[in-house]
PDB file of N, CA and C in Angstrom:
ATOM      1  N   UNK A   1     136.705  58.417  75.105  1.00  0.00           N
ATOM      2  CA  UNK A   1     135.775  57.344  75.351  1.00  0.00           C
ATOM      3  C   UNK A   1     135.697  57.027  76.827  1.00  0.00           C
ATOM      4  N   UNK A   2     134.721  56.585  77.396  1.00  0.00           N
ATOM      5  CA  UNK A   2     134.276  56.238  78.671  1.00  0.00           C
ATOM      6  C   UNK A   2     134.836  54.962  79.098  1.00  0.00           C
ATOM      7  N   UNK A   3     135.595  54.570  79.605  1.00  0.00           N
ATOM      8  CA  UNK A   3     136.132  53.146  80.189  1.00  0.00           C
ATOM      9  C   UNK A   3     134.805  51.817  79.944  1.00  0.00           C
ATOM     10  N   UNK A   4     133.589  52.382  81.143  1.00  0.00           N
ATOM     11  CA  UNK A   4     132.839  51.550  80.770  1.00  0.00           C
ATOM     12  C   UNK A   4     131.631  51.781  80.070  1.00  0.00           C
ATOM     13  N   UNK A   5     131.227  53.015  79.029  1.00  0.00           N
ATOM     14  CA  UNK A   5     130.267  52.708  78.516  1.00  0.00           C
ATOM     15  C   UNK A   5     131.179  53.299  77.090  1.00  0.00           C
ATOM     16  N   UNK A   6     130.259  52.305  75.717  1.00  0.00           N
ATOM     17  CA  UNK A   6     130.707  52.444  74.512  1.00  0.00           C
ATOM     18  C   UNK A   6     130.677  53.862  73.728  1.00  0.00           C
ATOM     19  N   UNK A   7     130.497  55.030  74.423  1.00  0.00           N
ATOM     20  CA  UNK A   7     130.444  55.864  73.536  1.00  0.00           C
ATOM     21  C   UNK A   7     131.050  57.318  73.746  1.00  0.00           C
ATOM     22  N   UNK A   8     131.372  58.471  72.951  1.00  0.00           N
ATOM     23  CA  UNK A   8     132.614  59.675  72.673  1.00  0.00           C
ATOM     24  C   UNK A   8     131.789  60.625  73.878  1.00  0.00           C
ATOM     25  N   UNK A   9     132.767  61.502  74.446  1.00  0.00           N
ATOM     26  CA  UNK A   9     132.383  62.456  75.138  1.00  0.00           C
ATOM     27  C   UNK A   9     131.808  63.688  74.706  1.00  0.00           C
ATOM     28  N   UNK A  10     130.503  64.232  75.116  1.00  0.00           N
ATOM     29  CA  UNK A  10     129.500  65.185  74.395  1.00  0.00           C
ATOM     30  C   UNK A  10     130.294  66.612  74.365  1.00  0.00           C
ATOM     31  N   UNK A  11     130.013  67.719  74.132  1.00  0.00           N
ATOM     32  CA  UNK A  11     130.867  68.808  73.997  1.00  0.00           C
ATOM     33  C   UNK A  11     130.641  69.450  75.511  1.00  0.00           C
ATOM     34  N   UNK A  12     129.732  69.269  76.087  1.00  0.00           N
ATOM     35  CA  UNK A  12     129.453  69.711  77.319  1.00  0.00           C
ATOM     36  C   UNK A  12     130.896  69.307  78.420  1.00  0.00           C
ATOM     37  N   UNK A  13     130.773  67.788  78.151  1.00  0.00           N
ATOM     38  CA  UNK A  13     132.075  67.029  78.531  1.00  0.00           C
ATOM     39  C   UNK A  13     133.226  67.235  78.667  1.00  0.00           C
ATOM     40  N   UNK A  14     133.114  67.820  77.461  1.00  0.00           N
ATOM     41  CA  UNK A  14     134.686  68.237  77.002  1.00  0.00           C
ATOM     42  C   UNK A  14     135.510  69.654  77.394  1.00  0.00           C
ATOM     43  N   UNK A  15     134.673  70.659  77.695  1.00  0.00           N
ATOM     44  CA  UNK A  15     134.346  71.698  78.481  1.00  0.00           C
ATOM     45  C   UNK A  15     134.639  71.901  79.820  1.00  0.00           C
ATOM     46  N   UNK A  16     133.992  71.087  80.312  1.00  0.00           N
ATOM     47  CA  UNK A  16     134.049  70.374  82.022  1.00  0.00           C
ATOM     48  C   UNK A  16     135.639  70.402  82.495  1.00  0.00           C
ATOM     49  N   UNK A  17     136.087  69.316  81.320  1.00  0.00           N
ATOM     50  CA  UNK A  17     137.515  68.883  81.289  1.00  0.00           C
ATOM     51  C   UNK A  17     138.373  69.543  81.079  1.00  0.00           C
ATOM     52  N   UNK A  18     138.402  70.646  80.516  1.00  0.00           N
ATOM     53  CA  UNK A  18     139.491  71.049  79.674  1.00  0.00           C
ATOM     54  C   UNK A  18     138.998  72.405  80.889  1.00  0.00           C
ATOM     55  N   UNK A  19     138.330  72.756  81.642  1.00  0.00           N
ATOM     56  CA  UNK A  19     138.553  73.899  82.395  1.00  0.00           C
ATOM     57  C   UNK A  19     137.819  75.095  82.275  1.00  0.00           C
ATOM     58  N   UNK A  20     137.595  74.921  80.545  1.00  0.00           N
ATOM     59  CA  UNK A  20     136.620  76.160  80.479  1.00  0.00           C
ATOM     60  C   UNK A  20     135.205  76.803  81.021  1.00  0.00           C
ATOM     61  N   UNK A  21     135.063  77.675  80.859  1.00  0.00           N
ATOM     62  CA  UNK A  21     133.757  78.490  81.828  1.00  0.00           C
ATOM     63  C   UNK A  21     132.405  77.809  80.856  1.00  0.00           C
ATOM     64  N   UNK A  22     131.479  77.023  81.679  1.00  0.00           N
ATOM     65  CA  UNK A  22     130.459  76.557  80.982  1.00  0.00           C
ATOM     66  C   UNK A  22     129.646  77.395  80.054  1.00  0.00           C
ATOM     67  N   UNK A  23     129.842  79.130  80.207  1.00  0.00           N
ATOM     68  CA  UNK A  23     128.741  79.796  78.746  1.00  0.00           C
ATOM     69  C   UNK A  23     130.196  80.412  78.413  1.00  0.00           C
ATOM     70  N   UNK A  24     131.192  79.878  77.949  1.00  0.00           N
ATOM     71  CA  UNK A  24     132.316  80.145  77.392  1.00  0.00           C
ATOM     72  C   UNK A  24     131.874  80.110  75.651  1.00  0.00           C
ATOM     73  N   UNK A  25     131.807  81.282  74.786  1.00  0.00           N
ATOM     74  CA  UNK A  25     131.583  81.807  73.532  1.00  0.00           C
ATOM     75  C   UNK A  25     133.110  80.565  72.557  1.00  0.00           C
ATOM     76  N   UNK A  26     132.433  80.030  71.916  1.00  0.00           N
ATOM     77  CA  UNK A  26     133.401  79.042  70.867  1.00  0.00           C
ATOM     78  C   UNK A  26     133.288  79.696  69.500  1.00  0.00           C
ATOM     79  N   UNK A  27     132.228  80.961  69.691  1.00  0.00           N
ATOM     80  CA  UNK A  27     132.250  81.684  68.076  1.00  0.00           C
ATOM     81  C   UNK A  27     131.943  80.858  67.057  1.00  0.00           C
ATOM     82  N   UNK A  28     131.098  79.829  67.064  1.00  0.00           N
ATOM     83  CA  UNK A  28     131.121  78.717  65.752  1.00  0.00           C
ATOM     84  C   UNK A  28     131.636  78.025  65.484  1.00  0.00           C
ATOM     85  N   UNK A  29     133.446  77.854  66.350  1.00  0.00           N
ATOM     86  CA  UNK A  29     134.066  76.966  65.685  1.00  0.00           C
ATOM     87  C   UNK A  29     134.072  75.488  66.573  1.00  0.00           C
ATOM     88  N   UNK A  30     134.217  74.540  66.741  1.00  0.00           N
ATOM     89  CA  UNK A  30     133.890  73.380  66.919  1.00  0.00           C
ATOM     90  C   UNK A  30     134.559  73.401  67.966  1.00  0.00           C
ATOM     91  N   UNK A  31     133.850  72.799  69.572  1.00  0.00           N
ATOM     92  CA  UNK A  31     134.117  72.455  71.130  1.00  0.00           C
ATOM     93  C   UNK A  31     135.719  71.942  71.305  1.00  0.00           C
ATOM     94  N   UNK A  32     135.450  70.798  70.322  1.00  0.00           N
ATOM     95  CA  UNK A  32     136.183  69.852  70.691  1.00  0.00           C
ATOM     96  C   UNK A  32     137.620  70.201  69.850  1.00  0.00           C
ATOM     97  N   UNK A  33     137.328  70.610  68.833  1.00  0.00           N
ATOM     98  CA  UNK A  33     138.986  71.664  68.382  1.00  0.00           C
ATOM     99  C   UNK A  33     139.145  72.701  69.422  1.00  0.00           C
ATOM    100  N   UNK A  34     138.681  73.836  69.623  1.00  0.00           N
ATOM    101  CA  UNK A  34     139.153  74.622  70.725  1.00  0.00           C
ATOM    102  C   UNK A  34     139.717  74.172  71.777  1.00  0.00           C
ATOM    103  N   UNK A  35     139.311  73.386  72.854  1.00  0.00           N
ATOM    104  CA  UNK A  35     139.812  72.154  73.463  1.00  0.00           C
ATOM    105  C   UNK A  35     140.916  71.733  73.816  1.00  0.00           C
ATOM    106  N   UNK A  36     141.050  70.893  72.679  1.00  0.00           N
ATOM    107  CA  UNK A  36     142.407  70.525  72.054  1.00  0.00           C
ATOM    108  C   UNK A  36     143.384  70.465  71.875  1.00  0.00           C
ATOM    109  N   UNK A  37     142.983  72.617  71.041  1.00  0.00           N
ATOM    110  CA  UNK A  37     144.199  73.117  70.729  1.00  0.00           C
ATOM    111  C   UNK A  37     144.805  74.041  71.651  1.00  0.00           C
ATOM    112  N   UNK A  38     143.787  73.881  73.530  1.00  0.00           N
ATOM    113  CA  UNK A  38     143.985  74.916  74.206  1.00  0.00           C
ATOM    114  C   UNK A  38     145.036  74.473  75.239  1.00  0.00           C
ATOM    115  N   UNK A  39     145.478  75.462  75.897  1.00  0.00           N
ATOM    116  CA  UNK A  39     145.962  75.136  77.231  1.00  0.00           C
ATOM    117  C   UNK A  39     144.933  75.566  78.096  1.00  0.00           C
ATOM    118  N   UNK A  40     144.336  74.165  79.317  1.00  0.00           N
ATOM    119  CA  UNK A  40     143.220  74.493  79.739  1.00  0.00           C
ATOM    120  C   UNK A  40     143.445  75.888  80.722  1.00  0.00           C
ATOM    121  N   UNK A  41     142.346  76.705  80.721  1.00  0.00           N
ATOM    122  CA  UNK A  41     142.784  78.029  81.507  1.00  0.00           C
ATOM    123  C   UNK A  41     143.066  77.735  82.970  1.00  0.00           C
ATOM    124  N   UNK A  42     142.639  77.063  83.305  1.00  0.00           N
ATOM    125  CA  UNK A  42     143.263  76.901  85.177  1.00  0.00           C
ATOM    126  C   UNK A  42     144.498  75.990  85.231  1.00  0.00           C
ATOM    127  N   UNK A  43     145.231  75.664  84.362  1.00  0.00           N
ATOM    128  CA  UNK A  43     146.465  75.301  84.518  1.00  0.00           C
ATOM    129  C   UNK A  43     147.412  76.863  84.034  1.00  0.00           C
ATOM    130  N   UNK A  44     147.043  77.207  83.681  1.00  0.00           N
ATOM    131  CA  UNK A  44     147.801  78.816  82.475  1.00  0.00           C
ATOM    132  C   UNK A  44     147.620  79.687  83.769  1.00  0.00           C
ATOM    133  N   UNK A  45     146.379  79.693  84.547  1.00  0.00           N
ATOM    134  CA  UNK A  45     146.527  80.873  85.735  1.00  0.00           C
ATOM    135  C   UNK A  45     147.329  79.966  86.954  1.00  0.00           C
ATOM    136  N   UNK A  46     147.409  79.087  86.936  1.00  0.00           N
ATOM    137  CA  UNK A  46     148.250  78.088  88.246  1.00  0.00           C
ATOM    138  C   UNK A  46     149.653  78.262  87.901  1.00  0.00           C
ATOM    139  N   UNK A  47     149.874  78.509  86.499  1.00  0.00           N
ATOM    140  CA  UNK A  47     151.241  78.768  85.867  1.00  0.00           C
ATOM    141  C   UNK A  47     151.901  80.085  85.676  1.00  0.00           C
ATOM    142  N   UNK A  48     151.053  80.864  85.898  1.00  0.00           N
ATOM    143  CA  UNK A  48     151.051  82.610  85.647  1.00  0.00           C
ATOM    144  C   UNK A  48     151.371  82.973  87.437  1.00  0.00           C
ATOM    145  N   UNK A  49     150.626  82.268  88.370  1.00  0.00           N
ATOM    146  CA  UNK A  49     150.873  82.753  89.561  1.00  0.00           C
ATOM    147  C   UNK A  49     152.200  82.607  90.263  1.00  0.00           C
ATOM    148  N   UNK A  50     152.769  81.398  90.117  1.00  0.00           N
ATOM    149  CA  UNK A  50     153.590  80.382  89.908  1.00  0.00           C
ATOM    150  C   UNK A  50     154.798  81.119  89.797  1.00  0.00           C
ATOM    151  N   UNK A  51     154.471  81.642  88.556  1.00  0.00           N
ATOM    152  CA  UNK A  51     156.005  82.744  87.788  1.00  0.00           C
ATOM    153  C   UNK A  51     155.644  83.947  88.733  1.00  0.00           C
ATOM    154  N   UNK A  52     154.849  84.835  88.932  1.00  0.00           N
ATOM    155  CA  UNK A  52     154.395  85.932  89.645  1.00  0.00           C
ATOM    156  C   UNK A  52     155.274  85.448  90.926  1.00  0.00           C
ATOM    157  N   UNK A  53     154.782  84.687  91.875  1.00  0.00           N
ATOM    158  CA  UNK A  53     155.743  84.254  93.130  1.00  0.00           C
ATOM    159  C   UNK A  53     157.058  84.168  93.280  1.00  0.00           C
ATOM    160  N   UNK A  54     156.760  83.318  91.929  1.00  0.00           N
ATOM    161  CA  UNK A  54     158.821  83.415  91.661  1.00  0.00           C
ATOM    162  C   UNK A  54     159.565  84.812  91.634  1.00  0.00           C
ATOM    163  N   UNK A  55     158.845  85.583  90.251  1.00  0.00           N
ATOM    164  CA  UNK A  55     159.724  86.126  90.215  1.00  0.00           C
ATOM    165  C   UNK A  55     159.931  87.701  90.550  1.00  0.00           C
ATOM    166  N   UNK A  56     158.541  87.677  91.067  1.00  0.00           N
ATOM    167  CA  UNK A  56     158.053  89.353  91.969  1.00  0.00           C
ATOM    168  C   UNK A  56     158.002  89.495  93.474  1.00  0.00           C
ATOM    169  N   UNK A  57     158.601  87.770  94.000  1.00  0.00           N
ATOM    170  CA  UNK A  57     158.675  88.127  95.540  1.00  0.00           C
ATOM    171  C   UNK A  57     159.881  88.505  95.904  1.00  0.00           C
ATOM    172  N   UNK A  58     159.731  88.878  96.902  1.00  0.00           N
ATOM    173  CA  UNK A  58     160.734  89.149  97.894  1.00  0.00           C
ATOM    174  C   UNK A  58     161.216  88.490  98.783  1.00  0.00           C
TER     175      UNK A  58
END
């Protein structure tokens, strides 16, 4: 919900937020479950590089 206006965030919204690529394929199943149940992808590659630095440098 929006602090100041009364109403739920559109799926477009939710998208935005969560990181994913705006013509990102959901296959039918519902925005806002995928979402959800994801780890947003630019935290997962910030976390993948992260370990890469760690543990492949020199």
């Amino acid at each position: 919900m929006y602090y100041n206006e009364a109403r739920n965030l559109n799926d477009t919204e939710y998208i935005r937020m969560s990181s994913f690529p705006g013509d990102f394929n959901f296959c039918g199943t519902s925005v806002r479950y995928v979402c959800g149940m994801s780890v947003p992808p630019l935290m997962t590659a910030r976390i993948a590089n992260e370990i890469r630095k760690q543990w492949f440098s020199n």
